[in-house]
C-alpha atoms as a PDB file:
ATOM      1  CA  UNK A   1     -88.837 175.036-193.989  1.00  0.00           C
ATOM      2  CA  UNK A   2     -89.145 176.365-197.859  1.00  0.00           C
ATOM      3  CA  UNK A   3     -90.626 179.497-198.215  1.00  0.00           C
ATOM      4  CA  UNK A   4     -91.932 180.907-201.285  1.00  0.00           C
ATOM      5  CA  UNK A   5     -92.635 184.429-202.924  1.00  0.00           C
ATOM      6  CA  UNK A   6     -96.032 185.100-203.781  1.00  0.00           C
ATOM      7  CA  UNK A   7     -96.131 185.394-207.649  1.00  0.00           C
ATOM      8  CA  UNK A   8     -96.974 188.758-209.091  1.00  0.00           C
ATOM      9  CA  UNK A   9     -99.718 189.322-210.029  1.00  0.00           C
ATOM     10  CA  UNK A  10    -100.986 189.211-213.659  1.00  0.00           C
ATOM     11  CA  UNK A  11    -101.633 192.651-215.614  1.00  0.00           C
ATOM     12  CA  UNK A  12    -105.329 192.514-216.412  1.00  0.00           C
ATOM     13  CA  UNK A  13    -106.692 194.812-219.530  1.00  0.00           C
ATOM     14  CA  UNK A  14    -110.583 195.105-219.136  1.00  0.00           C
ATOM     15  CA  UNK A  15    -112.482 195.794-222.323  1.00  0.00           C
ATOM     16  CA  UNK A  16    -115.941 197.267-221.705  1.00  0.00           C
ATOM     17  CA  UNK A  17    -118.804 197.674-224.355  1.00  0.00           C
ATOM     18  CA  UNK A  18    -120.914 196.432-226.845  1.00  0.00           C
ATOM     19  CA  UNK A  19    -122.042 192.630-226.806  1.00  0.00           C
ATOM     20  CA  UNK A  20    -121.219 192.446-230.771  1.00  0.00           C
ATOM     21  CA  UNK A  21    -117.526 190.901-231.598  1.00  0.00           C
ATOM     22  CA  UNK A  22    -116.896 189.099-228.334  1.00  0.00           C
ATOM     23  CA  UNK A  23    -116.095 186.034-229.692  1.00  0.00           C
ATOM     24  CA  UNK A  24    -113.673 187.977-232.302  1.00  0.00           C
ATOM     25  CA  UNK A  25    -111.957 190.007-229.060  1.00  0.00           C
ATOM     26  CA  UNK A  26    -111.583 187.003-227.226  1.00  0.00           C
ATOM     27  CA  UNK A  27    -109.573 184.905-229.554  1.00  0.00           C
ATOM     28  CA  UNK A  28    -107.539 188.431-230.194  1.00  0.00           C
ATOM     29  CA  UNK A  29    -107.390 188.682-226.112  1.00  0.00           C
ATOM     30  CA  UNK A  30    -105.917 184.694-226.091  1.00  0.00           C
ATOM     31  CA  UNK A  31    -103.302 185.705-229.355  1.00  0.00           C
ATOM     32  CA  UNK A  32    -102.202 188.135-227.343  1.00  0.00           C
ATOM     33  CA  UNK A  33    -101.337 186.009-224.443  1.00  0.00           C
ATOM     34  CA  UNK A  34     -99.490 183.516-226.158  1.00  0.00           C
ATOM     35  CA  UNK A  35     -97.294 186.800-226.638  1.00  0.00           C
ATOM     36  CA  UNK A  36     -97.580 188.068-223.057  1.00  0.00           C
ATOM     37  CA  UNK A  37     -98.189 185.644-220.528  1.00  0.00           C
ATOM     38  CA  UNK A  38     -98.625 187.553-217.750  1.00  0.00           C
ATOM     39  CA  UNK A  39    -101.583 190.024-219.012  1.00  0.00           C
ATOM     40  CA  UNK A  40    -105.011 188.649-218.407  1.00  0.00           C
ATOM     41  CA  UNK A  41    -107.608 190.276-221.129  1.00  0.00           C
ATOM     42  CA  UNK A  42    -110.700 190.396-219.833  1.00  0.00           C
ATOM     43  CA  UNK A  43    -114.289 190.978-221.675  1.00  0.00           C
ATOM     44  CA  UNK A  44    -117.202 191.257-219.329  1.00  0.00           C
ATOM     45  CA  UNK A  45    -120.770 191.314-220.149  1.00  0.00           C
ATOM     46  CA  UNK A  46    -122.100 194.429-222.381  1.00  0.00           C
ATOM     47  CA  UNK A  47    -122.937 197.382-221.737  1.00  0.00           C
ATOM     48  CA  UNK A  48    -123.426 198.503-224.939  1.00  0.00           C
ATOM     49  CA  UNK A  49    -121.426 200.633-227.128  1.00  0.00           C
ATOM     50  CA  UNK A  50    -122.898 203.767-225.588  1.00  0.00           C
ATOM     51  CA  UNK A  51    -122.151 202.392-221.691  1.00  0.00           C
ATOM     52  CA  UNK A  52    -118.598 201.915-223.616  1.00  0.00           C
ATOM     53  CA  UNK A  53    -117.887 205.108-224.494  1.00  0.00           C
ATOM     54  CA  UNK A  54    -119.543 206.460-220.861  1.00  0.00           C
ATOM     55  CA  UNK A  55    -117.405 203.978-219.184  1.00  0.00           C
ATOM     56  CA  UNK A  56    -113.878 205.241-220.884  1.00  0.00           C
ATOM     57  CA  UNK A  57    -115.143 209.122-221.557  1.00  0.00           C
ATOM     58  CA  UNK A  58    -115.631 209.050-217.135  1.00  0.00           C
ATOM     59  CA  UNK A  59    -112.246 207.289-216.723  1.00  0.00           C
ATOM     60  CA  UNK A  60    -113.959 204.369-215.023  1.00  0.00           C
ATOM     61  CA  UNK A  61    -112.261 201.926-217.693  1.00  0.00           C
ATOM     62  CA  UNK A  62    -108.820 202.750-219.782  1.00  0.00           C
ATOM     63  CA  UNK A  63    -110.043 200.750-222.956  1.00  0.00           C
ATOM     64  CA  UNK A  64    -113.822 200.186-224.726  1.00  0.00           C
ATOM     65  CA  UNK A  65    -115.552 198.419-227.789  1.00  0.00           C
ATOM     66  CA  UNK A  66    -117.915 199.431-230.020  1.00  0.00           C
ATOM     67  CA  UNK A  67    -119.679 197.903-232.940  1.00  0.00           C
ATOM     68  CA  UNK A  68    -120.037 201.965-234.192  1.00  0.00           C
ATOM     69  CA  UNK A  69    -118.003 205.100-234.420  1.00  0.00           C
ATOM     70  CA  UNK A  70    -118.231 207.724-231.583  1.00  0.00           C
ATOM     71  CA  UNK A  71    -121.101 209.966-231.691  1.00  0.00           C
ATOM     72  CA  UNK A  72    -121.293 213.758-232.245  1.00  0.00           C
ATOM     73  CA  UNK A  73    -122.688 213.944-228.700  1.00  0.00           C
ATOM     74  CA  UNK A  74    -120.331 211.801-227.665  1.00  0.00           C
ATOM     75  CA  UNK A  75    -116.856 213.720-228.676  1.00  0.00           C
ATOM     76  CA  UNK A  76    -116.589 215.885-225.508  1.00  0.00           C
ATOM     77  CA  UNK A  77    -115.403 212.718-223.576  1.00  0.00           C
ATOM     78  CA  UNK A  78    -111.869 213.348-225.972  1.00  0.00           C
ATOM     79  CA  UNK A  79    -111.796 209.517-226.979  1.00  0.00           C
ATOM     80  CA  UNK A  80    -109.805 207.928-229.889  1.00  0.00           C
ATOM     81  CA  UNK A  81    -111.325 204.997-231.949  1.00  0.00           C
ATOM     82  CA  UNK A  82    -108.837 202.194-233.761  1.00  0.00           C
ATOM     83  CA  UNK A  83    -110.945 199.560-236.076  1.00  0.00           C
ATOM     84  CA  UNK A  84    -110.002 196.274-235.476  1.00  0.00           C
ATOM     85  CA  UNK A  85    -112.225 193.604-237.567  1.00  0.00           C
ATOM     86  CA  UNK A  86    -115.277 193.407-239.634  1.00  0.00           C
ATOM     87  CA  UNK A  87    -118.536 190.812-238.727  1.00  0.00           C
ATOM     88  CA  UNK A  88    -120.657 190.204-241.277  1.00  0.00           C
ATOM     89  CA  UNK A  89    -124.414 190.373-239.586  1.00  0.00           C
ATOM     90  CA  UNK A  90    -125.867 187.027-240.442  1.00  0.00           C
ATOM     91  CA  UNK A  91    -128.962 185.893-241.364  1.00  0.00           C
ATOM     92  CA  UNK A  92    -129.716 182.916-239.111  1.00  0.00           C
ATOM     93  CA  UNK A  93    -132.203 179.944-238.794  1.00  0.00           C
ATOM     94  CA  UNK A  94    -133.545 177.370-236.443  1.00  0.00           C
ATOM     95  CA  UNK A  95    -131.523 174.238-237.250  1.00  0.00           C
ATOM     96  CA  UNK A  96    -135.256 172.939-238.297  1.00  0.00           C
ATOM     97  CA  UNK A  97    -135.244 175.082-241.346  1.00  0.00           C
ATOM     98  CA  UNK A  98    -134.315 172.872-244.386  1.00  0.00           C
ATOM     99  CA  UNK A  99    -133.435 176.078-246.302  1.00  0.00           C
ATOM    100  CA  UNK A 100    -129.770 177.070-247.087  1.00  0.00           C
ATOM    101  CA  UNK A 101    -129.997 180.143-249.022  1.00  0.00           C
ATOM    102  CA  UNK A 102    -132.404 183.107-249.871  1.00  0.00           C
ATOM    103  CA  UNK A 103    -132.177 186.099-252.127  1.00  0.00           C
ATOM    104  CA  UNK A 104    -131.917 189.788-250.548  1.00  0.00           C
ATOM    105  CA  UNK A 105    -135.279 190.346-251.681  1.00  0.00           C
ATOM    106  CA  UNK A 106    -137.114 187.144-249.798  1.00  0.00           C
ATOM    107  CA  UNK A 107    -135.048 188.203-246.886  1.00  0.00           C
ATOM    108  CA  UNK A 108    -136.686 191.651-246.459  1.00  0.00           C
ATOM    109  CA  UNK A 109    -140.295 190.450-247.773  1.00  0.00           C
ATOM    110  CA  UNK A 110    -139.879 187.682-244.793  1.00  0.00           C
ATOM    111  CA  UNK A 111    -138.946 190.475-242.057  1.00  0.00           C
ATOM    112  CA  UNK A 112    -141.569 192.353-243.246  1.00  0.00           C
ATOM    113  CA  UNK A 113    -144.470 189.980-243.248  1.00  0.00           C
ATOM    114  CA  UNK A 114    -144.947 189.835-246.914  1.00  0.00           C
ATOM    115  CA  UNK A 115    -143.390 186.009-246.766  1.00  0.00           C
ATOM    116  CA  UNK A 116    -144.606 184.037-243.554  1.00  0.00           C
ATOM    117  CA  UNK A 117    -144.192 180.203-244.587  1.00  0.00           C
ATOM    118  CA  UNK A 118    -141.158 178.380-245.281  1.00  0.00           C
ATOM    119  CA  UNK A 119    -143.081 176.770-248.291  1.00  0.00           C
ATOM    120  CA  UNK A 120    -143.028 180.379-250.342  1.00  0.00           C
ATOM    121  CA  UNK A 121    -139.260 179.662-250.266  1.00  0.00           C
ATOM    122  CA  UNK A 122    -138.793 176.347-251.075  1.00  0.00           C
ATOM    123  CA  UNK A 123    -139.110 175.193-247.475  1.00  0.00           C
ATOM    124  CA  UNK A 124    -141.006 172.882-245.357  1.00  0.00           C
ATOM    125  CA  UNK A 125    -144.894 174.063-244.864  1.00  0.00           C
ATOM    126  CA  UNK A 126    -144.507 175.596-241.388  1.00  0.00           C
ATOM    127  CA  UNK A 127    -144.769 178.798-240.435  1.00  0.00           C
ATOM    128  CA  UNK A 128    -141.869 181.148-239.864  1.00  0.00           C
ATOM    129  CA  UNK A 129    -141.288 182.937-236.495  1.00  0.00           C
ATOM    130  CA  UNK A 130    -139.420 185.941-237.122  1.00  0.00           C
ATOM    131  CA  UNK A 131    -137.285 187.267-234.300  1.00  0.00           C
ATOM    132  CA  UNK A 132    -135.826 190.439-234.449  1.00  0.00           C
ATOM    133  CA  UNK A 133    -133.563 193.255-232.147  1.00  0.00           C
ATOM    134  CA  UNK A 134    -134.356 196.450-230.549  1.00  0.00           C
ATOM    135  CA  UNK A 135    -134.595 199.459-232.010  1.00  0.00           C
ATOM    136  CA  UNK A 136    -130.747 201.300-231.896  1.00  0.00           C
ATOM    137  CA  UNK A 137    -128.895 197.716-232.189  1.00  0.00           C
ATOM    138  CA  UNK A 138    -125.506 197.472-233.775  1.00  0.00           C
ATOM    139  CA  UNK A 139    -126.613 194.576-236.191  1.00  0.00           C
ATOM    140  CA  UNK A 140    -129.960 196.105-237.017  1.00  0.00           C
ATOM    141  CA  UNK A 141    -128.560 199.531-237.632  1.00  0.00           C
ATOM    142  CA  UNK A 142    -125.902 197.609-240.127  1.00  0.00           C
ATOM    143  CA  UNK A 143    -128.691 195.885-241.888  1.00  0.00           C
ATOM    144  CA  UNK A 144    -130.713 199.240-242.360  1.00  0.00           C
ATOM    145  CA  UNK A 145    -127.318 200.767-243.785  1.00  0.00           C
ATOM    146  CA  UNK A 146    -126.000 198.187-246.022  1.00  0.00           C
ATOM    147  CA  UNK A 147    -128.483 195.259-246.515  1.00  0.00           C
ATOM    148  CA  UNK A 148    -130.469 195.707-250.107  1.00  0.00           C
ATOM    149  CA  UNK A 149    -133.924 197.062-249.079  1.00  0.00           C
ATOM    150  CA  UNK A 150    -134.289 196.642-245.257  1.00  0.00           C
ATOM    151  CA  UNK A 151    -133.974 200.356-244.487  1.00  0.00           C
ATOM    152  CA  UNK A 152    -137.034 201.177-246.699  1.00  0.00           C
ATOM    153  CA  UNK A 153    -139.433 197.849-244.332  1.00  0.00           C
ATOM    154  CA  UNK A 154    -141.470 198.041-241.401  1.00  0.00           C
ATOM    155  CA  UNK A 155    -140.704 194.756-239.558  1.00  0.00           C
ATOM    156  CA  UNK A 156    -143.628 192.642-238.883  1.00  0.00           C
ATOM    157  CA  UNK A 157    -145.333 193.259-235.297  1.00  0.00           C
ATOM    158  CA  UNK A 158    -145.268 189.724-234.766  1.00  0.00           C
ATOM    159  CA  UNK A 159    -141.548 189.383-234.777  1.00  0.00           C
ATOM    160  CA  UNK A 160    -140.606 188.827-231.166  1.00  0.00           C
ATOM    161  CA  UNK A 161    -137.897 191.013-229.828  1.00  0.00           C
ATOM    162  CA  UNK A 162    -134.895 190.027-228.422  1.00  0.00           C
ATOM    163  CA  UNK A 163    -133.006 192.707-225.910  1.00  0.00           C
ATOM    164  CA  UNK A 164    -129.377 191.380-226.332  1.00  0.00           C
ATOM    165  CA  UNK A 165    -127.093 189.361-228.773  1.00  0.00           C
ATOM    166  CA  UNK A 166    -127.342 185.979-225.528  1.00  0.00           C
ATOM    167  CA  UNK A 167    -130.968 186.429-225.726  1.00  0.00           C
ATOM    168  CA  UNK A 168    -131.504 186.449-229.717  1.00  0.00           C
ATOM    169  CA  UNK A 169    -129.381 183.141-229.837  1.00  0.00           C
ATOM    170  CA  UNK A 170    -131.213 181.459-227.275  1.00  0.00           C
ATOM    171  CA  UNK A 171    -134.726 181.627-229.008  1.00  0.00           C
ATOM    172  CA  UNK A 172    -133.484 181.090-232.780  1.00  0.00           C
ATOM    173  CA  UNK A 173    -131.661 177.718-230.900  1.00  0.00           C
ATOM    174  CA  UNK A 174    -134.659 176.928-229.391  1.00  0.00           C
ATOM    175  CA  UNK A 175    -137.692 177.669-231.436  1.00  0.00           C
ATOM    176  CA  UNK A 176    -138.261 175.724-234.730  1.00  0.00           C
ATOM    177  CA  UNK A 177    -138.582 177.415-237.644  1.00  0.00           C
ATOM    178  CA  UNK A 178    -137.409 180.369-236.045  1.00  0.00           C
ATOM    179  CA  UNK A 179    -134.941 183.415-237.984  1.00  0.00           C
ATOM    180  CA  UNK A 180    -133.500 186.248-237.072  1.00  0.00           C
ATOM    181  CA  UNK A 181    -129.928 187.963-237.285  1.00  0.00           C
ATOM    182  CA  UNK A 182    -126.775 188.394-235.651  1.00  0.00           C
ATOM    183  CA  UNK A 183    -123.066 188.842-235.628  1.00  0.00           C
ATOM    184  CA  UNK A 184    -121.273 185.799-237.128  1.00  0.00           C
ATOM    185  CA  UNK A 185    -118.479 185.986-234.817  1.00  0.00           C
ATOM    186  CA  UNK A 186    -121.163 184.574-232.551  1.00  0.00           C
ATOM    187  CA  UNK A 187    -123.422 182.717-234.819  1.00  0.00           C
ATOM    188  CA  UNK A 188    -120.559 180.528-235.596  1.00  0.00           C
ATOM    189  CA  UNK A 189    -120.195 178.937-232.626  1.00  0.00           C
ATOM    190  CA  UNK A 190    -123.722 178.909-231.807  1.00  0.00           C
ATOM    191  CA  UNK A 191    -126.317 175.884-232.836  1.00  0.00           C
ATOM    192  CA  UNK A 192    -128.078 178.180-235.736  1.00  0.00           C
ATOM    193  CA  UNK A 193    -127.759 177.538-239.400  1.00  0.00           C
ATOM    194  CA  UNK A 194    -126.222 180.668-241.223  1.00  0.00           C
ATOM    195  CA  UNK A 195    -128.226 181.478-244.431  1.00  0.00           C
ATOM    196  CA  UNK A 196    -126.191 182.470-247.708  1.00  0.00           C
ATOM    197  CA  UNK A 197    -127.672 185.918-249.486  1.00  0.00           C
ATOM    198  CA  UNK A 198    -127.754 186.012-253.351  1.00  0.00           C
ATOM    199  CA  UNK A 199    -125.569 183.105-252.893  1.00  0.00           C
ATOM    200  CA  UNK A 200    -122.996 184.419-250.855  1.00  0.00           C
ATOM    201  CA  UNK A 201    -121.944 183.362-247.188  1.00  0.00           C
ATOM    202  CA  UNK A 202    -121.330 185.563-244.365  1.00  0.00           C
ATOM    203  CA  UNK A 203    -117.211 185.384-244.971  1.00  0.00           C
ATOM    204  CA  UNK A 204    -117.434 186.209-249.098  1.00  0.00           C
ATOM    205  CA  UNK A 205    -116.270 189.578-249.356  1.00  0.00           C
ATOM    206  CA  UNK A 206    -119.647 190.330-251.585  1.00  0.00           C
ATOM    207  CA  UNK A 207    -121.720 189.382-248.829  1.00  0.00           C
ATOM    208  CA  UNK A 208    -124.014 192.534-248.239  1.00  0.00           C
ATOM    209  CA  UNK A 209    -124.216 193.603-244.410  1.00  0.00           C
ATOM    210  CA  UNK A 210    -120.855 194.098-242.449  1.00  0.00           C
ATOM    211  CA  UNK A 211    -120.301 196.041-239.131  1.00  0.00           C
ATOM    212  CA  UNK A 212    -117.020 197.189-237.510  1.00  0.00           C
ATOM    213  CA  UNK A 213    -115.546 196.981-234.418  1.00  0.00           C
ATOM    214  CA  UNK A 214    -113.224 199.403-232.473  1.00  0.00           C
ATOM    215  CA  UNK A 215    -111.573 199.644-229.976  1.00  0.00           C
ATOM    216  CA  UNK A 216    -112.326 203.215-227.844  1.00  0.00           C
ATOM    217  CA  UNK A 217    -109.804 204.368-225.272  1.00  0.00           C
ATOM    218  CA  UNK A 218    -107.989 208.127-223.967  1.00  0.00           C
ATOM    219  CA  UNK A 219    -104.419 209.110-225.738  1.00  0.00           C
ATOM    220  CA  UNK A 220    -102.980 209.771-222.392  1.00  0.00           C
ATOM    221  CA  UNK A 221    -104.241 206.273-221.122  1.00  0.00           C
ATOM    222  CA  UNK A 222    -103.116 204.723-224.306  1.00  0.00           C
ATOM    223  CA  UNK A 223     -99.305 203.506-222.614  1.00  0.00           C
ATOM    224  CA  UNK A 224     -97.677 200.343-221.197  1.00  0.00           C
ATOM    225  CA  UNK A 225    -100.048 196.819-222.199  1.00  0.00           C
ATOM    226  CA  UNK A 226    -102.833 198.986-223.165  1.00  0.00           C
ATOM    227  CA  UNK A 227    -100.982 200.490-226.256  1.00  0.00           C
ATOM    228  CA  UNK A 228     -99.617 197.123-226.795  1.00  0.00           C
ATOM    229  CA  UNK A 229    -102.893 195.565-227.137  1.00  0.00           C
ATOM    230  CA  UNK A 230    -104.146 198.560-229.065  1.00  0.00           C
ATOM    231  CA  UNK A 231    -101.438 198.048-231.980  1.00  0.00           C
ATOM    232  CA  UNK A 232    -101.661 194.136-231.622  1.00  0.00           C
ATOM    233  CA  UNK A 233    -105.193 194.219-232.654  1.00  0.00           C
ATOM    234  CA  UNK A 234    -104.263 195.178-236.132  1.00  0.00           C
ATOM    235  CA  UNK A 235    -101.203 193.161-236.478  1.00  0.00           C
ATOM    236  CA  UNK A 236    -101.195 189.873-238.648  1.00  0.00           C
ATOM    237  CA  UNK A 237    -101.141 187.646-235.480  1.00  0.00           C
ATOM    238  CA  UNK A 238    -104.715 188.972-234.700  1.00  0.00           C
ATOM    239  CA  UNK A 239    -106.105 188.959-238.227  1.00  0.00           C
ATOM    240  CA  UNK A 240    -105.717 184.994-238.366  1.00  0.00           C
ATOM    241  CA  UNK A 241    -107.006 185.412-234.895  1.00  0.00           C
ATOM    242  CA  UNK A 242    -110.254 187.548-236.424  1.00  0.00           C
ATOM    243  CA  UNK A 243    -110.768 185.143-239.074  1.00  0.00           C
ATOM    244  CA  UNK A 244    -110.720 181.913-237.092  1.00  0.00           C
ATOM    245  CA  UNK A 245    -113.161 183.521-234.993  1.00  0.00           C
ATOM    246  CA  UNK A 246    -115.417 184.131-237.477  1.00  0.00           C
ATOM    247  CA  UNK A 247    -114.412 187.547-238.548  1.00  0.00           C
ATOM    248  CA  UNK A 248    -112.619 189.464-241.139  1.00  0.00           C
ATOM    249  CA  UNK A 249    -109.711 191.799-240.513  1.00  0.00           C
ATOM    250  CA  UNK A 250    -109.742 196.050-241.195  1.00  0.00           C
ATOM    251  CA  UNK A 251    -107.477 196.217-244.231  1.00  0.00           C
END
């Protein structure tokens, strides 16, 4: 009789956080496999950027993501923050909408209630649903920094609110007519039409609402596959990585 060793087991670097840039850290998590076989990268469901930095900041996990910089309430915890990739926040449709583009300002009049049929845009007559996120959301927060003119809007009360990136997806897929937004690391390879601004696409460099990511994590905990992963997020292996998954790298 043969007997065999148990094989070791794999290294496994979780990655706690926000729900924004999966996709992107997942296709960076499989890059880096092909150079380390035996690390498994795991990304479980999110916690948010704030239950990131808790999570690290208490020692409960060595490495987090964010889709923001560490607060000022938030330094005591002693955490570092390395920016990996930018994601354009998208401005997505129902597949139903026959509309490919709209300006900045038709985007902001439509999210505020001023535009409510797809007609006013050159659209089919139907009326458009407007779905939007939760107040303190990474993409909102990016749209009310950088996007022309949504900081100074009230979003319409009849936009129905969506309490996580899963849940926003789900009911632009489903509901006709629908829009909303959303990071295009996951709109990409979702069923929803992304909408070009001022006729620019989520990838042009022009385009005018784009987050980044980081990673969060302790210098003392920053050793071994950790501080590998760390520095391979910003190699060029990960930045075709970023791209391919919708993304765009942290020059």
């Amino acid at each position: 009789m043969v007997a065999f060793a148990p094989a070791a087991a794999a290294e496994e670097i979780t990655i706690v956080g926000t729900g924004d840039g999966t996709v992107i850290l997942k296709s960076i998590g499989d890059a880096f496999k092909l150079q380390n076989p035996d690390v498994e990268v795991n990304i479980p469901k999110s916690i948010g950027s704030g239950g990131g930095v808790k999570a690290v900041g208490s020692d409960k996990y060595l490495l987090g993501r964010v889709a923001r910089n560490i607060k000022d309430k938030e330094k005591h915890f002693g955490l570092s923050y390395v920016p990996y990739a930018k994601i354009p926040v998208s401005i997505i449709v129902n597949e139903s909408v026959n509309v490919d583009g709209l300006t900045s300002r038709q985007v902001v009049d439509i999210f505020s209630g001023k535009i409510t049929n797809w007609s006013e845009v050159g659209g089919k007559d139907a009326k458009i649903r407007v779905v939007r996120r939760e107040d303190g959301d990474s993409s909102l927060k990016v749209l009310k920094k950088s996007f022309p003119g949504f900081k100074d809007i009230t979003i319409t009360e009849s936009a129905k609110t969506a309490t996580s990136t899963p849940e926003n997806f789900e009911i632009i897929e489903k509901k006709p007519y629908t829009i909303g937004f959303g990071p295009n690391d996951v709109a990409v390879h979702s069923s929803v039409k992304c909408l070009k601004i001022d006729g620019k696409g989520p990838m042009d460099s022009e385009y005018p609402s784009i987050g980044t990511m980081g990673l969060i994590f302790k210098d003392a905990n920053r050793r071994g596959y950790i501080d590998g992963f760390i520095n391979f997020s910003t190699s060029e292996a990960a930045h075709n990585a970023i791209r391919s998954a919708g993304g765009l790298p942290v020059n």
